[in-house]
Protein backbone atom coordinates (compact mmCIF):
# COMPACT_ATOMS: atom_id res chain seq x y z
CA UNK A 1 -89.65 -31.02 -69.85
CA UNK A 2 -89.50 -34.27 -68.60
CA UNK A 3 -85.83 -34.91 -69.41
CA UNK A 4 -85.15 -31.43 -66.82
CA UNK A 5 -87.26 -32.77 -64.06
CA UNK A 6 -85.49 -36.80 -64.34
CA UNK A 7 -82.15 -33.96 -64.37
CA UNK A 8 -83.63 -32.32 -61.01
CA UNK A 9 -84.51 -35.75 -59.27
CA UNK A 10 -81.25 -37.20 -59.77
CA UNK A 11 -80.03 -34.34 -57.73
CA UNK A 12 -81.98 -35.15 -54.94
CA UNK A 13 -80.15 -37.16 -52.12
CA UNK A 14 -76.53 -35.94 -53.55
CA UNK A 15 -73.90 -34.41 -51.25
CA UNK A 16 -73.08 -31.09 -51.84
CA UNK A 17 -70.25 -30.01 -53.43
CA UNK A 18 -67.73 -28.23 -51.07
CA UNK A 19 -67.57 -24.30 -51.07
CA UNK A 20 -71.36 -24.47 -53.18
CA UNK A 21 -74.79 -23.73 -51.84
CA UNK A 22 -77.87 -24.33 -54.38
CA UNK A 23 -79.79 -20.76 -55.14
CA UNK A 24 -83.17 -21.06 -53.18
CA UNK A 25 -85.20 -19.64 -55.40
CA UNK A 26 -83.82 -21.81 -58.12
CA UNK A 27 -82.72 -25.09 -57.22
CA UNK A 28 -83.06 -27.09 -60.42
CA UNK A 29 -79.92 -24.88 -61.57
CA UNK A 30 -77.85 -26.63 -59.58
CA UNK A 31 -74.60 -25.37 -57.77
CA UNK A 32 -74.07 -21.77 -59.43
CA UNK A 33 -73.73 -19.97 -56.11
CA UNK A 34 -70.10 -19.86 -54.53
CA UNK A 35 -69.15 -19.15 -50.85
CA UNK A 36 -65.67 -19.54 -49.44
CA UNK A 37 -65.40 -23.03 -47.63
CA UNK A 38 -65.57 -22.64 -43.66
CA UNK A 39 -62.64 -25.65 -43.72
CA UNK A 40 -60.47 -24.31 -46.26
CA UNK A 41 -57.02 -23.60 -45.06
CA UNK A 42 -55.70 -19.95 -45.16
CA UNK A 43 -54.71 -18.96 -48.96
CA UNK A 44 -51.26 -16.91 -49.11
CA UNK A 45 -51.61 -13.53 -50.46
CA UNK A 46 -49.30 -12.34 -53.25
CA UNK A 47 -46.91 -9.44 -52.03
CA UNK A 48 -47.65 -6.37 -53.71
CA UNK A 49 -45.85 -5.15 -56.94
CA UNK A 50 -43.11 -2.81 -56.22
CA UNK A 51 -44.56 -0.91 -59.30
CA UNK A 52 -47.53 0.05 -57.29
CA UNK A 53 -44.89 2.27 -55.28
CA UNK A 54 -44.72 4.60 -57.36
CA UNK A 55 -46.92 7.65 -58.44
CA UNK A 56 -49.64 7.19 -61.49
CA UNK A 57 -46.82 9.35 -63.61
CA UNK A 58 -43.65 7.26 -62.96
CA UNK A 59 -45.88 4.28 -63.46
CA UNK A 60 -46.21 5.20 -66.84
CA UNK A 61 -43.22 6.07 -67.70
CA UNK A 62 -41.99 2.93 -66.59
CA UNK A 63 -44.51 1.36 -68.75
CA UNK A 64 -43.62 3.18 -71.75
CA UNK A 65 -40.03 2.22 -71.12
CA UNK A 66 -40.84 -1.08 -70.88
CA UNK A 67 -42.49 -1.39 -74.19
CA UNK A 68 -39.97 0.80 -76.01
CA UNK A 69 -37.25 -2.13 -74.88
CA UNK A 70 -39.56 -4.76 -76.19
CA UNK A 71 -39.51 -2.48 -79.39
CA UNK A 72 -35.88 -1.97 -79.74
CA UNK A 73 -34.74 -5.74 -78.66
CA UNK A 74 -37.71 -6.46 -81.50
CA UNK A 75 -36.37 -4.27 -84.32
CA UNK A 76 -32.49 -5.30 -83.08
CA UNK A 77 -33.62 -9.07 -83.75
CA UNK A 78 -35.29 -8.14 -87.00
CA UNK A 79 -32.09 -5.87 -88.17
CA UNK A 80 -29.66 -9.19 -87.29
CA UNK A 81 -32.46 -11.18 -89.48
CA UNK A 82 -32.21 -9.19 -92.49
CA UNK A 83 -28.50 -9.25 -92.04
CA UNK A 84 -27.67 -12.83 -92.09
CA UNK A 85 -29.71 -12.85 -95.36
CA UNK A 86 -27.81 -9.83 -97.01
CA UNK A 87 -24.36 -11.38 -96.06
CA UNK A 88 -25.32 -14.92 -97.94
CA UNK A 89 -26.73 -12.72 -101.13
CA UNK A 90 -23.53 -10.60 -101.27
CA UNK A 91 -21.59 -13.93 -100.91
CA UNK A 92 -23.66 -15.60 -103.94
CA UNK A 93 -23.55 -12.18 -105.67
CA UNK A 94 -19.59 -12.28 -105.17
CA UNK A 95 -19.21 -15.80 -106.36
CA UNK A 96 -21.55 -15.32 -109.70
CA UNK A 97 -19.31 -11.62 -110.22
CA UNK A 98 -16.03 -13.86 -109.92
CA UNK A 99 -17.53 -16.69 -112.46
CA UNK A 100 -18.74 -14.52 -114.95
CA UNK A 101 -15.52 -12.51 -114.75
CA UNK A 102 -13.47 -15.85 -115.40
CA UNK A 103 -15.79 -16.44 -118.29
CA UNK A 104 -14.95 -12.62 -119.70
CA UNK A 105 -11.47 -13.46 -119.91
CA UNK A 106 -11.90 -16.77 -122.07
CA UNK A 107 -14.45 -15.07 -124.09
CA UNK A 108 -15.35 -11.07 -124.69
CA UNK A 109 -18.97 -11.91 -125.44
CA UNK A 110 -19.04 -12.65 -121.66
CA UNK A 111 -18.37 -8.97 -120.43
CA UNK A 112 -21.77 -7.40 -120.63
CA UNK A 113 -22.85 -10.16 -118.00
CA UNK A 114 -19.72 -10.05 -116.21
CA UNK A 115 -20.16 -6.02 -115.97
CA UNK A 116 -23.76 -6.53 -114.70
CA UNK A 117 -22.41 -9.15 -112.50
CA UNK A 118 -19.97 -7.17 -110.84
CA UNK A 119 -22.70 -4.28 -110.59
CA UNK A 120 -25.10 -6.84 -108.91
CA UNK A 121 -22.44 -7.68 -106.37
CA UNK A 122 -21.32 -4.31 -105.73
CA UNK A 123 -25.34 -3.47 -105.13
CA UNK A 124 -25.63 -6.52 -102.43
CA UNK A 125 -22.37 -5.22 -100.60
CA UNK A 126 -23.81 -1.42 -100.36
CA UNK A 127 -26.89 -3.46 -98.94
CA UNK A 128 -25.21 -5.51 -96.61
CA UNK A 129 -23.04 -1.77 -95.25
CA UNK A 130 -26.38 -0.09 -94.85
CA UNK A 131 -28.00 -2.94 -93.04
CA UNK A 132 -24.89 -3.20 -90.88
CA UNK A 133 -25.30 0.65 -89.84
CA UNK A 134 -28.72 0.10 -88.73
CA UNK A 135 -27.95 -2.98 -87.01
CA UNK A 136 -25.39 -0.62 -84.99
CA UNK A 137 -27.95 2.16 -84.50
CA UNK A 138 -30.61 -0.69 -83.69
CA UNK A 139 -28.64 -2.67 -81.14
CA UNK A 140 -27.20 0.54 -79.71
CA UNK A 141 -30.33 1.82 -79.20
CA UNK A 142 -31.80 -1.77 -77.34
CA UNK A 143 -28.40 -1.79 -75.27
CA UNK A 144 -29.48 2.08 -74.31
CA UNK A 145 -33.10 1.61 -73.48
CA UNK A 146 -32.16 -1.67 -72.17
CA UNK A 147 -29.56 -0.72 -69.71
CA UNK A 148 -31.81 2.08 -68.37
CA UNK A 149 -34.71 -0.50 -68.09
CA UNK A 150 -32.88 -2.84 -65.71
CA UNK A 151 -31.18 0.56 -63.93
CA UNK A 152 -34.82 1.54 -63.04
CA UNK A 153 -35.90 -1.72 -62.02
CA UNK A 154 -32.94 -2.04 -59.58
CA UNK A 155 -34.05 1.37 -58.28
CA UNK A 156 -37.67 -0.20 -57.75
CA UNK A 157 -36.71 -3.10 -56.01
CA UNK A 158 -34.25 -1.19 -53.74
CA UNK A 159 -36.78 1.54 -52.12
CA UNK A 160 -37.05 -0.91 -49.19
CA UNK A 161 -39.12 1.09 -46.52
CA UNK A 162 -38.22 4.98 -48.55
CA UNK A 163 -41.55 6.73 -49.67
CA UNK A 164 -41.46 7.77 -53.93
CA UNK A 165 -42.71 11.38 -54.05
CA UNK A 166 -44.08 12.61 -57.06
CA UNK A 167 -42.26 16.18 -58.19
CA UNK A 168 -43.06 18.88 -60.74
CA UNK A 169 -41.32 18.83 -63.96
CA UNK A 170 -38.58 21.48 -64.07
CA UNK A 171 -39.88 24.85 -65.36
CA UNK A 172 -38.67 25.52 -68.29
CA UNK A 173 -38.73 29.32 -68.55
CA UNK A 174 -38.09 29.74 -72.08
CA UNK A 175 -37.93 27.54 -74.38
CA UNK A 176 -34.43 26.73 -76.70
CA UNK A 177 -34.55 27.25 -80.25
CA UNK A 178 -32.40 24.43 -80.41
CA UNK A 179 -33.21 21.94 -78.26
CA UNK A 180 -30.77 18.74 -78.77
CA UNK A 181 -27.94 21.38 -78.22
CA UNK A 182 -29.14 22.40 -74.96
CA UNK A 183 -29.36 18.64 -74.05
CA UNK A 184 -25.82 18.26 -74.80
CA UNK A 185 -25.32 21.26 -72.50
CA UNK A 186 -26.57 19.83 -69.72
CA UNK A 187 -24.57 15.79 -70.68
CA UNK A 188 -21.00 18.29 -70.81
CA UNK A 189 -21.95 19.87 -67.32
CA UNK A 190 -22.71 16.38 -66.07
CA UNK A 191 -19.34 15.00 -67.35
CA UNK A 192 -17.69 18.01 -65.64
CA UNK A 193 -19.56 17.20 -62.87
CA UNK A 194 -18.21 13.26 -62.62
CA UNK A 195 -14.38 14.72 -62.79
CA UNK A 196 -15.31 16.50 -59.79
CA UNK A 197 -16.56 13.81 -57.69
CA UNK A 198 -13.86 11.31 -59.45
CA UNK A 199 -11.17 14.18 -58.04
CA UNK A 200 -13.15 14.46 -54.79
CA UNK A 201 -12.92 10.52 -54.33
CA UNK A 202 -9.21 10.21 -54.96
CA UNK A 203 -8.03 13.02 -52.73
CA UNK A 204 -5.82 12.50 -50.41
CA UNK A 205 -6.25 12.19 -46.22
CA UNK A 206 -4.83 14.90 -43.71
CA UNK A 207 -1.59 14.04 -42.32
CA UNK A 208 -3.79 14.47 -38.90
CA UNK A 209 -6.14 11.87 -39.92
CA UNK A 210 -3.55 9.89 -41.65
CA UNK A 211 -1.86 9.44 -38.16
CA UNK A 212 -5.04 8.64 -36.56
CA UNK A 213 -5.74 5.85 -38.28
CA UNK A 214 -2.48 4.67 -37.94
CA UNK A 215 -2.68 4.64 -34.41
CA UNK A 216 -5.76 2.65 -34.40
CA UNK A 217 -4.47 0.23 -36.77
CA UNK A 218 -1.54 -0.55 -34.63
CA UNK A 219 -3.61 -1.00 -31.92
CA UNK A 220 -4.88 -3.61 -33.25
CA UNK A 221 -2.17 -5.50 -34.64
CA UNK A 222 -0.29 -5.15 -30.99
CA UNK A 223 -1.18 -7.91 -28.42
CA UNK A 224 -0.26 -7.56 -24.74
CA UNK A 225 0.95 -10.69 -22.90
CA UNK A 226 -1.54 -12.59 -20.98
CA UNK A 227 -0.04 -12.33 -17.45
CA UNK A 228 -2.97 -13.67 -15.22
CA UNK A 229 -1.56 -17.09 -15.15
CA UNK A 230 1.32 -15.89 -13.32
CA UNK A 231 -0.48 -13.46 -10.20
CA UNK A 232 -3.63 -16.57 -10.11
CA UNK A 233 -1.67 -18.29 -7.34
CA UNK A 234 -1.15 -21.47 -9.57
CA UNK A 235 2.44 -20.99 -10.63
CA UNK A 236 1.34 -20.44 -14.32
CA UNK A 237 3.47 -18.94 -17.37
CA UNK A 238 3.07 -15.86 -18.87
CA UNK A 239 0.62 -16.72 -22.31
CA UNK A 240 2.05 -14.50 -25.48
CA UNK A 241 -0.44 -14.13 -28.35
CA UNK A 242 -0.48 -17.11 -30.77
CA UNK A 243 0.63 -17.05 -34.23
CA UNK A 244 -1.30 -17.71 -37.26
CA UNK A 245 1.10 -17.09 -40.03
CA UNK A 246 4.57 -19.34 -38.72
CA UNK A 247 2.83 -22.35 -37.00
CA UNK A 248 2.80 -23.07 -33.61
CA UNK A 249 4.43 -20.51 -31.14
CA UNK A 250 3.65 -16.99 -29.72
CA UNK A 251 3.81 -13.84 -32.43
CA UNK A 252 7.03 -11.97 -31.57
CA UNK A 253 5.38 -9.42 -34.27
CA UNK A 254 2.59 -8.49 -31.96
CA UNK A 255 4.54 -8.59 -28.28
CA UNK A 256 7.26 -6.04 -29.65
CA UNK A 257 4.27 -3.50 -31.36
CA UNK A 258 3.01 -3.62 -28.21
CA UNK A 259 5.93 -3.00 -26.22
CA UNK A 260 7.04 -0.39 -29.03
CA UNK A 261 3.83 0.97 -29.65
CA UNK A 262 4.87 5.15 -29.29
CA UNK A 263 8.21 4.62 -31.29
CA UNK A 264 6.65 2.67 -33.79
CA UNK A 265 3.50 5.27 -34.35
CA UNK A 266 6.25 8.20 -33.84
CA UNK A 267 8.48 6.74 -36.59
CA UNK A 268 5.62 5.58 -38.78
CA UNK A 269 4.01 8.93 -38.60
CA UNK A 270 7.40 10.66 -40.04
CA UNK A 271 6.84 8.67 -43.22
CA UNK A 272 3.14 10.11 -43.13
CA UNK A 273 4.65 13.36 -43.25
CA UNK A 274 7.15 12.52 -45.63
CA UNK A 275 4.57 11.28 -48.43
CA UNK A 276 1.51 13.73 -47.21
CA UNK A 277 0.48 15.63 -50.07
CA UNK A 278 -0.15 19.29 -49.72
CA UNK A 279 -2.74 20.75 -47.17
CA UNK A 280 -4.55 22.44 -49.82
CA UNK A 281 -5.39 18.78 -51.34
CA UNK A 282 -6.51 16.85 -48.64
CA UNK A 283 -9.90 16.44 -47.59
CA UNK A 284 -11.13 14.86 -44.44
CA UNK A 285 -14.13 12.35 -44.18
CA UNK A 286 -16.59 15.36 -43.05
CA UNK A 287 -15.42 17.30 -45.52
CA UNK A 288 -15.35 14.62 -48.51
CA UNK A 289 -19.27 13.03 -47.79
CA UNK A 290 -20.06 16.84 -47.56
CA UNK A 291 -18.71 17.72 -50.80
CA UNK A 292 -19.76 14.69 -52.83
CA UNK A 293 -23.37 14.78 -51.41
CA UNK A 294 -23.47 18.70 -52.77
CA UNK A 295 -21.91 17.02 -56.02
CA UNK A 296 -24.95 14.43 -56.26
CA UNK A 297 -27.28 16.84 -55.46
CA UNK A 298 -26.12 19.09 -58.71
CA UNK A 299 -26.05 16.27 -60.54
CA UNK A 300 -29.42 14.89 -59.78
CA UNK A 301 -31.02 18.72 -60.49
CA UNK A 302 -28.97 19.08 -64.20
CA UNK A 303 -30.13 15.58 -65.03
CA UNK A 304 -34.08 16.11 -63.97
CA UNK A 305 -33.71 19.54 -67.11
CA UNK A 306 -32.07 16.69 -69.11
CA UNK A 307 -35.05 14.15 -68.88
CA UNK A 308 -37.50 17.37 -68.92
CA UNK A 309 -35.38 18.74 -72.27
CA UNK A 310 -35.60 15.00 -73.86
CA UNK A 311 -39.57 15.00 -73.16
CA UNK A 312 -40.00 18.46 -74.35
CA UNK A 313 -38.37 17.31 -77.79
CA UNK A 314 -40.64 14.43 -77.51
CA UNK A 315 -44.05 16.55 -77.74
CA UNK A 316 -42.17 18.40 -80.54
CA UNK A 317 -41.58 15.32 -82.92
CA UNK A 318 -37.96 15.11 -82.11
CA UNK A 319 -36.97 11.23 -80.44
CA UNK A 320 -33.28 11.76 -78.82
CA UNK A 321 -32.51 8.64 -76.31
CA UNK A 322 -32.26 8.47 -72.57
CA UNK A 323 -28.64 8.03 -71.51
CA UNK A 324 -28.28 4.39 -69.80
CA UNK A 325 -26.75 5.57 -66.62
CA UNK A 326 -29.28 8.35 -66.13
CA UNK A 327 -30.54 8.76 -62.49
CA UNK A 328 -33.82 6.46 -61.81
CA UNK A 329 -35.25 9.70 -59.86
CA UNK A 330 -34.95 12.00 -62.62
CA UNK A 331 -36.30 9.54 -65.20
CA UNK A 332 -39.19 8.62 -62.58
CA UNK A 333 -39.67 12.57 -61.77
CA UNK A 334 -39.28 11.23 -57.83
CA UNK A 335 -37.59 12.47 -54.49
CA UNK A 336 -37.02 9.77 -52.06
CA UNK A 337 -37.92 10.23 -48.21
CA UNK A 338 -37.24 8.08 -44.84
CA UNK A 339 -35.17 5.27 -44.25
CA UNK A 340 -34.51 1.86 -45.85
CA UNK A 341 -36.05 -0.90 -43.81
């Protein structure tokens, strides 16, 4: 008792500790209540987590994906482990297999060991095969989950001012009887669907178009001569464009596309013609956006039934792997809407 009430009047008389108030009701406790300091300068507060972005659902898919990396980086580190220890046993294994069979020639009495030998060595090589096909399966498996990790979280950190919009899983109206089939179903319509917007991409420009842009494009390589110097009343000289490519001097190149503009477009636009592929084959920018938007489109809807196929097997027992390159929004189960800011 009297060691707490010495404590208490040593207390007395002592400045108070910034951002602290003593309790009133108990003051031999000392500074235990907090309040924020009137003088305290303005503390920063963190940006949000783009994670918070996204619906409860997605958020937890991206968690789970996030631990099955750490898992499969985990079990691809353990796999390399056990590895580099099988590869030094089947080398010692080798070595004692090619000693005792040395021995087996000098001596006969040798060959039991050298035959157990050799058996030991071929055991440590089947070892080292098997553990070399997991390693495979393992570090495919981390590059997979991996790949589509850092895909999504790319996707996440590129929504700028877009709002993520939580949508139903597809219905599935009946259910396959064999479900990794159907999954590959969907992958071979998706591949069909990439040589369509590959062949989409490549295709070439109307001759109409073609001819357009050449027209533009020589405007812009043409240069008129600057003749205000010569009407200004000074007794100037006419100012040709410079050149950049041959030192010091006006660009002939430029004057004479200018002054040949319609013969040059006019004989330019006969080799159009001459090279134009079929009409049939072109497609023009309207129509090309137009037709690989429709292509994304398909592609986003086949790959939402692949993720809802893959998590269908999942509630069945059945573990078959996201695809890397798969769509963020169909992994997520998302639709995007607005603008980026």
């Amino acid at each position: 008792m009297m060691g707490a009430g010495l404590d208490a009047a040593a207390q007395i008389g002592k400045p108070e500790k910034e951002g602290f108030v003593p309790a009133p009701d108990r003051p031999w406790a000392g500074h235990v209540d907090w309040k924020f300091p009137e003088n305290a300068q303005h503390i920063p507060v963190p940006p949000p987590d783009p994670i918070d972005l996204l619906p409860i659902a997605s958020q937890a898919k991206l968690r789970r994906l996030e631990w099955d990396a750490k898992e499969a980086s985990g079990a691809s580190a353990a796999v390399n482990s056990e590895i580099r220890f099988l590869r030094d046993h089947a080398r010692e294994q080798r070595d004692k297999a090619a000693e005792a069979a040395y021995q087996a020639k000098e001596d006969r009495a040798y060959r039991p060991r050298a035959e157990a030998a050799e058996r030991a060595a071929a055991s440590a090589e089947a070892q080292l095969k098997a553990a070399q096909a997991r390693e495979a399966a393992a570090n495919d498996r981390a590059n997979t989950v991996g790949g589509l990790l850092s895909s999504v979280r790319d996707f996440i950190a590129n929504l700028g001012g877009m709002t993520v919009i939580e949508i139903e899983a597809p219905t599935i109206r009946k259910i396959p009887a064999d479900i990794p089939a159907e999954i590959e179903a969907k992958r071979r319509r998706l591949r069909e669907l990439q040589a369509d917007r590959r062949r989409v991409e490549v295709a070439p420009w109307p001759a109409a178009d073609s001819k357009a842009a050449l027209h533009q494009q020589l405007l812009s390589l043409a240069a008129a001569p600057d003749v205000g110097p010569l009407v200004d009343g000074r007794g100037g000289k006419i100012a040709f464009a410079p050149s950049f490519h041959h030192g010091v001097g006006p660009d002939a190149f430029k004057f004479v596309l200018w002054l040949l503009h319609d013969l040059a477009v006019e004989k330019i636009g006969e080799l159009i013609d001459q090279f134009a592929q079929p009409p049939e084959d072109a497609l023009g920018e309207t129509d090309r956006r137009q037709m690989l938007e429709q292509i994304a489109g398909d592609m986003l809807e086949v790959e939402r039934s692949e993720c809802g196929l893959i998590e269908l097997a999942a509630e069945r027992g059945l573990q078959i792997a996201h695809r890397a390159d798969v769509n963020p929004q169909a992994y997520l189960g998302v639709r995007l809407e607005g603008m980026k800011s």
